[in-house]
C-alpha atoms as a PDB file:
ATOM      1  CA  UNK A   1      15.559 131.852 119.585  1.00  0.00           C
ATOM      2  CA  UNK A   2      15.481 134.444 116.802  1.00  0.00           C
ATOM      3  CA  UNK A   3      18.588 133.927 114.439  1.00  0.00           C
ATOM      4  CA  UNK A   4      20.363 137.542 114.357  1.00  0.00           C
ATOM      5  CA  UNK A   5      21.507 138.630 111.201  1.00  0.00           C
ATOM      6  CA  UNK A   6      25.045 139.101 109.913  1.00  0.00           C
ATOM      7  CA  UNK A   7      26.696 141.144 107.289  1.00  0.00           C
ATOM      8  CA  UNK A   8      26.948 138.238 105.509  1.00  0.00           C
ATOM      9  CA  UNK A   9      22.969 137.575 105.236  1.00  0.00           C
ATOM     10  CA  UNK A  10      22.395 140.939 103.639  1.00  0.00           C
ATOM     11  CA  UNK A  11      22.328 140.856  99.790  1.00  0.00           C
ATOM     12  CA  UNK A  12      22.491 143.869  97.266  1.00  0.00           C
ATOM     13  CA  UNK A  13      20.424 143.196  94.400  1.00  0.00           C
ATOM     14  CA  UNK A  14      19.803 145.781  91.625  1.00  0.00           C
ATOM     15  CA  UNK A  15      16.519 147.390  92.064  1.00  0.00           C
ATOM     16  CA  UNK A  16      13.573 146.202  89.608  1.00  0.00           C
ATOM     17  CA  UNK A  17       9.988 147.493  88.777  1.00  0.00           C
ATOM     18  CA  UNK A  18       9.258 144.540  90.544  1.00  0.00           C
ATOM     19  CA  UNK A  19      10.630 145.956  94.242  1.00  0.00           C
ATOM     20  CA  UNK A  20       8.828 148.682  93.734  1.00  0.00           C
ATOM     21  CA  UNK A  21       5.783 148.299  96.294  1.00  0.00           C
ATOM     22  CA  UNK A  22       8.386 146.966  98.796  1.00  0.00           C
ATOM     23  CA  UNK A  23      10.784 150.067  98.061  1.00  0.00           C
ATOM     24  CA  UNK A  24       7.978 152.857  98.673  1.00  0.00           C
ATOM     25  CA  UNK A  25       6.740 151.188 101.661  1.00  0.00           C
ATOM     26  CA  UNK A  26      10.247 150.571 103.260  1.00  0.00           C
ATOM     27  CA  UNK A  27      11.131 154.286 102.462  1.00  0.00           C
ATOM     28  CA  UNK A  28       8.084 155.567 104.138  1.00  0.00           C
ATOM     29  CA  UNK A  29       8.647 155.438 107.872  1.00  0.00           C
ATOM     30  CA  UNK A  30      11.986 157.967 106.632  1.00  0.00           C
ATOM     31  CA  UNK A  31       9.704 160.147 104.702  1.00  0.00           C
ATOM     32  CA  UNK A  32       7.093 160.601 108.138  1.00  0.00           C
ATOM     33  CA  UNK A  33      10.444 161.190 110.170  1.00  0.00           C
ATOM     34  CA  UNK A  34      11.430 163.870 107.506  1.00  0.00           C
ATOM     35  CA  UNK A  35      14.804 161.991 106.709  1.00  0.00           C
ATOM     36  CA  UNK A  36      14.068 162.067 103.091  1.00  0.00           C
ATOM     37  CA  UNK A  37      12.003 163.796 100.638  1.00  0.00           C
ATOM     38  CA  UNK A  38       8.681 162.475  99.398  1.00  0.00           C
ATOM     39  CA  UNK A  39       8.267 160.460  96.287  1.00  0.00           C
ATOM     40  CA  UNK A  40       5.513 160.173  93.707  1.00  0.00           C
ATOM     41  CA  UNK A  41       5.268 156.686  92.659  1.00  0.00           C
ATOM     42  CA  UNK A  42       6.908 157.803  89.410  1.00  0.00           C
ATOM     43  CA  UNK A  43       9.668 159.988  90.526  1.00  0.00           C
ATOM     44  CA  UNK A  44      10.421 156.583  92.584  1.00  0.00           C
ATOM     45  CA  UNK A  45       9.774 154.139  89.213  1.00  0.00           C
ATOM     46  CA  UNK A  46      12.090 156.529  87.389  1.00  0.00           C
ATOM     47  CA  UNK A  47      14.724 156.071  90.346  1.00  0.00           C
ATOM     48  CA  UNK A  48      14.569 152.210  89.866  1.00  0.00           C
ATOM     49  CA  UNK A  49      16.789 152.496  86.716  1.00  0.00           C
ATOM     50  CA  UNK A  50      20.119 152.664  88.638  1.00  0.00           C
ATOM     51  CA  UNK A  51      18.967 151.814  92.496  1.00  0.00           C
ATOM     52  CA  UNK A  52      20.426 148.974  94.585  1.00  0.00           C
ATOM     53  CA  UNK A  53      18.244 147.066  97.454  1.00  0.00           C
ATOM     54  CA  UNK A  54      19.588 145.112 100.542  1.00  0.00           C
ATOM     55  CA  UNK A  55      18.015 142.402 101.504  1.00  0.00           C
ATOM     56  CA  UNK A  56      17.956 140.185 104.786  1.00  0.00           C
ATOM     57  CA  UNK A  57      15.650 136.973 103.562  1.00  0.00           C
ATOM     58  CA  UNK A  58      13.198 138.925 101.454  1.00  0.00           C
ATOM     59  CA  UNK A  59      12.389 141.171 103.786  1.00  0.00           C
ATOM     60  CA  UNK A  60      13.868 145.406 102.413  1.00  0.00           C
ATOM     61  CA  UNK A  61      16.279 146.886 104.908  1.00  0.00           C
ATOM     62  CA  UNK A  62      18.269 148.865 102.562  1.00  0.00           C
ATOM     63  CA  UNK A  63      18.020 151.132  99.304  1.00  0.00           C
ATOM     64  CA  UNK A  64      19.616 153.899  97.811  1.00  0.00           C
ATOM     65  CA  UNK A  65      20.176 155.085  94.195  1.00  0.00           C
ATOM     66  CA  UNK A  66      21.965 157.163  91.556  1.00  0.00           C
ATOM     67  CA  UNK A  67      19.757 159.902  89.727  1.00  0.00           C
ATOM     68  CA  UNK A  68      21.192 160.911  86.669  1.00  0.00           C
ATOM     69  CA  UNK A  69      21.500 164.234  85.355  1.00  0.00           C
ATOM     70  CA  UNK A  70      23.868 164.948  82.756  1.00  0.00           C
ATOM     71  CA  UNK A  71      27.337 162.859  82.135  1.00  0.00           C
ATOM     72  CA  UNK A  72      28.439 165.471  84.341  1.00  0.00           C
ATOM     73  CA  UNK A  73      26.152 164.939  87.376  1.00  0.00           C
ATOM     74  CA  UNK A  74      24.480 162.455  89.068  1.00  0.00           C
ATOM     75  CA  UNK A  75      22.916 162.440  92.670  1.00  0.00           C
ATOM     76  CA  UNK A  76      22.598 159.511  95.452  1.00  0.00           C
ATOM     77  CA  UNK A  77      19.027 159.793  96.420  1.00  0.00           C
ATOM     78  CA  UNK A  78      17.040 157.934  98.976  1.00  0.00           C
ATOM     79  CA  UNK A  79      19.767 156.371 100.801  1.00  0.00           C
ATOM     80  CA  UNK A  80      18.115 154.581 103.825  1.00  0.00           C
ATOM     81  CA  UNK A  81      18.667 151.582 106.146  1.00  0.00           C
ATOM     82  CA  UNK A  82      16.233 150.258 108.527  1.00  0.00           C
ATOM     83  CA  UNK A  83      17.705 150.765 112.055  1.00  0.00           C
ATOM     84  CA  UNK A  84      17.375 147.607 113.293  1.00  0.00           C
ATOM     85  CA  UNK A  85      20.493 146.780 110.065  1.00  0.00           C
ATOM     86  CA  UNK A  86      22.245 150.006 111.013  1.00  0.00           C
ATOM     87  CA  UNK A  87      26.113 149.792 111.609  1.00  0.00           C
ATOM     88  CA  UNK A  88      26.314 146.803 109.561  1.00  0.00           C
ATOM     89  CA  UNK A  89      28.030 148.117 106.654  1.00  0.00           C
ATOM     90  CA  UNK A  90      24.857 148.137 104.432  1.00  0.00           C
ATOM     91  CA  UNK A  91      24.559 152.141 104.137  1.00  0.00           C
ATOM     92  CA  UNK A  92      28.703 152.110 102.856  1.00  0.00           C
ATOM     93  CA  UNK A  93      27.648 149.098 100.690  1.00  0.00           C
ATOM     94  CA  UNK A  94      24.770 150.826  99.077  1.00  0.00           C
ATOM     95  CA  UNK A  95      26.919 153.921  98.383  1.00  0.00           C
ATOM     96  CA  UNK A  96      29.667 151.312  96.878  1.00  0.00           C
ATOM     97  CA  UNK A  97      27.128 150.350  94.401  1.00  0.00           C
ATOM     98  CA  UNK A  98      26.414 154.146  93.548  1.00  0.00           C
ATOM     99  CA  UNK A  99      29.634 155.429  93.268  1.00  0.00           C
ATOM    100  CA  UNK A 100      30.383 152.044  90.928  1.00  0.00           C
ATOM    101  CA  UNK A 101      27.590 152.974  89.101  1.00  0.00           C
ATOM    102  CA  UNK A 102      28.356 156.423  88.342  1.00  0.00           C
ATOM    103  CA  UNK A 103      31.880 155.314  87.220  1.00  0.00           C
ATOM    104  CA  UNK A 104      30.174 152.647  84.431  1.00  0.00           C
ATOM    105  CA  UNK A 105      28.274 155.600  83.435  1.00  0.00           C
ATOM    106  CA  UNK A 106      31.605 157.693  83.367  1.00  0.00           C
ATOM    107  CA  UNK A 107      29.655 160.491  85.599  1.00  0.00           C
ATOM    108  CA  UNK A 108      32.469 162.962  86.300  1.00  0.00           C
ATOM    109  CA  UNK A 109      30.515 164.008  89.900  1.00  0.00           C
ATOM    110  CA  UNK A 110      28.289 162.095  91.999  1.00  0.00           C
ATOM    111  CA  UNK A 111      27.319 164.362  95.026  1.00  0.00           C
ATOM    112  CA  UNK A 112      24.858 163.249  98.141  1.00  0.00           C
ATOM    113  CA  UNK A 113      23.022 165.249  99.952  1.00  0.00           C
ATOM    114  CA  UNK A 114      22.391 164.134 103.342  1.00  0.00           C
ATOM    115  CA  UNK A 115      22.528 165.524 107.371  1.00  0.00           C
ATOM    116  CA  UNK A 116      24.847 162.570 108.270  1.00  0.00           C
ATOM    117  CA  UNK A 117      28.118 164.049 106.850  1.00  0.00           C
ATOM    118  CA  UNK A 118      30.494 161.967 108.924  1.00  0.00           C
ATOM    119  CA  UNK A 119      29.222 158.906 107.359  1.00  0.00           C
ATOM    120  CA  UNK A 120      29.588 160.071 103.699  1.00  0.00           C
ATOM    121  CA  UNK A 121      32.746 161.346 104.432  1.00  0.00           C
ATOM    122  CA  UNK A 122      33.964 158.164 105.556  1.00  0.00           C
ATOM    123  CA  UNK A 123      33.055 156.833 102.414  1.00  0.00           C
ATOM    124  CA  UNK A 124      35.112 159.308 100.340  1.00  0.00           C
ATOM    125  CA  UNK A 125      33.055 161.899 100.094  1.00  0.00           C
ATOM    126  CA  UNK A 126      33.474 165.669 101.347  1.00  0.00           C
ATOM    127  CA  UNK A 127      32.491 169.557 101.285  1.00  0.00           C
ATOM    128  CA  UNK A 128      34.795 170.614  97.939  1.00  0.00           C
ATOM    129  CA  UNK A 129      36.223 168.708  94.764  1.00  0.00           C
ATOM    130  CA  UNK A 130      39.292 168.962  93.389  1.00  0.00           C
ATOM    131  CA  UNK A 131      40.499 172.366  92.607  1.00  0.00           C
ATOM    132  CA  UNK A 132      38.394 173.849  94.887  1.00  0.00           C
ATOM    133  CA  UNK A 133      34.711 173.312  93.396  1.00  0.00           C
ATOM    134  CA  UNK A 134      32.040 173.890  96.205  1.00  0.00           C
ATOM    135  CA  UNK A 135      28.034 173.015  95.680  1.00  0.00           C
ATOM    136  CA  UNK A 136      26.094 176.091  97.079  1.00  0.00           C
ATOM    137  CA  UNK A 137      22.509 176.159  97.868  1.00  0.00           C
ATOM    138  CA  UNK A 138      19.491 177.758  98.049  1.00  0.00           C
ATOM    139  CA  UNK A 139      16.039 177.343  98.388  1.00  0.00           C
ATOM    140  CA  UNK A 140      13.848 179.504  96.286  1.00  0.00           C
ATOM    141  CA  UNK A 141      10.650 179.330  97.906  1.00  0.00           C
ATOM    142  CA  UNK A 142      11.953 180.820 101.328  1.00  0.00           C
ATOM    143  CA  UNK A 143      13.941 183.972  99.545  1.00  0.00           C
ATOM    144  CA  UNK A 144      12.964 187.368  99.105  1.00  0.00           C
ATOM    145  CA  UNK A 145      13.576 188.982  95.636  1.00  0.00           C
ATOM    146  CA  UNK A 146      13.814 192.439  94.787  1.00  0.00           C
ATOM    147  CA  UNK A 147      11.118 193.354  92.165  1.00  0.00           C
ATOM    148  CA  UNK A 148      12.133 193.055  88.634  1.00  0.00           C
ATOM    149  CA  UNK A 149      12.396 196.380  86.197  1.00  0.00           C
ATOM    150  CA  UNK A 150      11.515 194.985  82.646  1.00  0.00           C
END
């Protein structure tokens, strides 16, 4: 009989160059189910500076991490856990090691982006910061601008 795994057999390591191969293909299967953007191999090798990995064994069945972009702001990206690990505590782990990340870095904002709001909200997150600042969006290549005068 197949040994189940506990909380307790999951490991978060920080990312390497090394986990890369094992990163890309683990994040696939999201990217096909259009859960999370696509990366080049680069963008990804440039993500592997401040990314965390779960592990059960050796075996991938967890990743997420912390893009950079000023002291100001930095982004969870890729956060993913295979389903078969799901409601483990892995995904709130994973965002742990972000947010603790972001504070050694003394980012003022980490925000995430994600379709599962309920999740990052349980993990502190939510729709406005303090006094009131909102993130608004919009997507350039599906708007309709009026022609320039110049």
């Amino acid at each position: 009989m197949k040994k189940q795994p506990t909380p307790e057999d999951i490991h978060l390591f920080d990312a390497t160059e090394k986990d890369l191969r094992a990163v890309n293909a683990f994040l696939q299967p999201f990217v096909d189910q259009e859960f999370l953007l696509p990366r080049t191999r680069d963008e990804l090798k440039h993500l592997l500076k401040h990314a965390f990995v779960a592990r059960w064994r050796r075996k991938v069945v967890g990743f997420a991490a912390v893009e950079i972009y000023s002291r100001k702001l930095a982004e969870i990206q890729c956060l993913a856990v295979h389903p078969e690990f799901q409601r483990m505590g892995i995904g709130r782990r994973l965002v742990q090691a972000c947010v603790r990340r972001a504070k050694e870095l003394k980012v003022l904002e980490l925000m995430a982006i994600s379709a599962s709001d309920a999740f990052l909200k349980e993990c502190g997150f939510d729709y406005s910061l303090p006094k009131q600042k909102r993130a608004l969006f919009v997507q350039p290549l599906e708007i309709e601008l009026e022609p320039t005068t110049e």
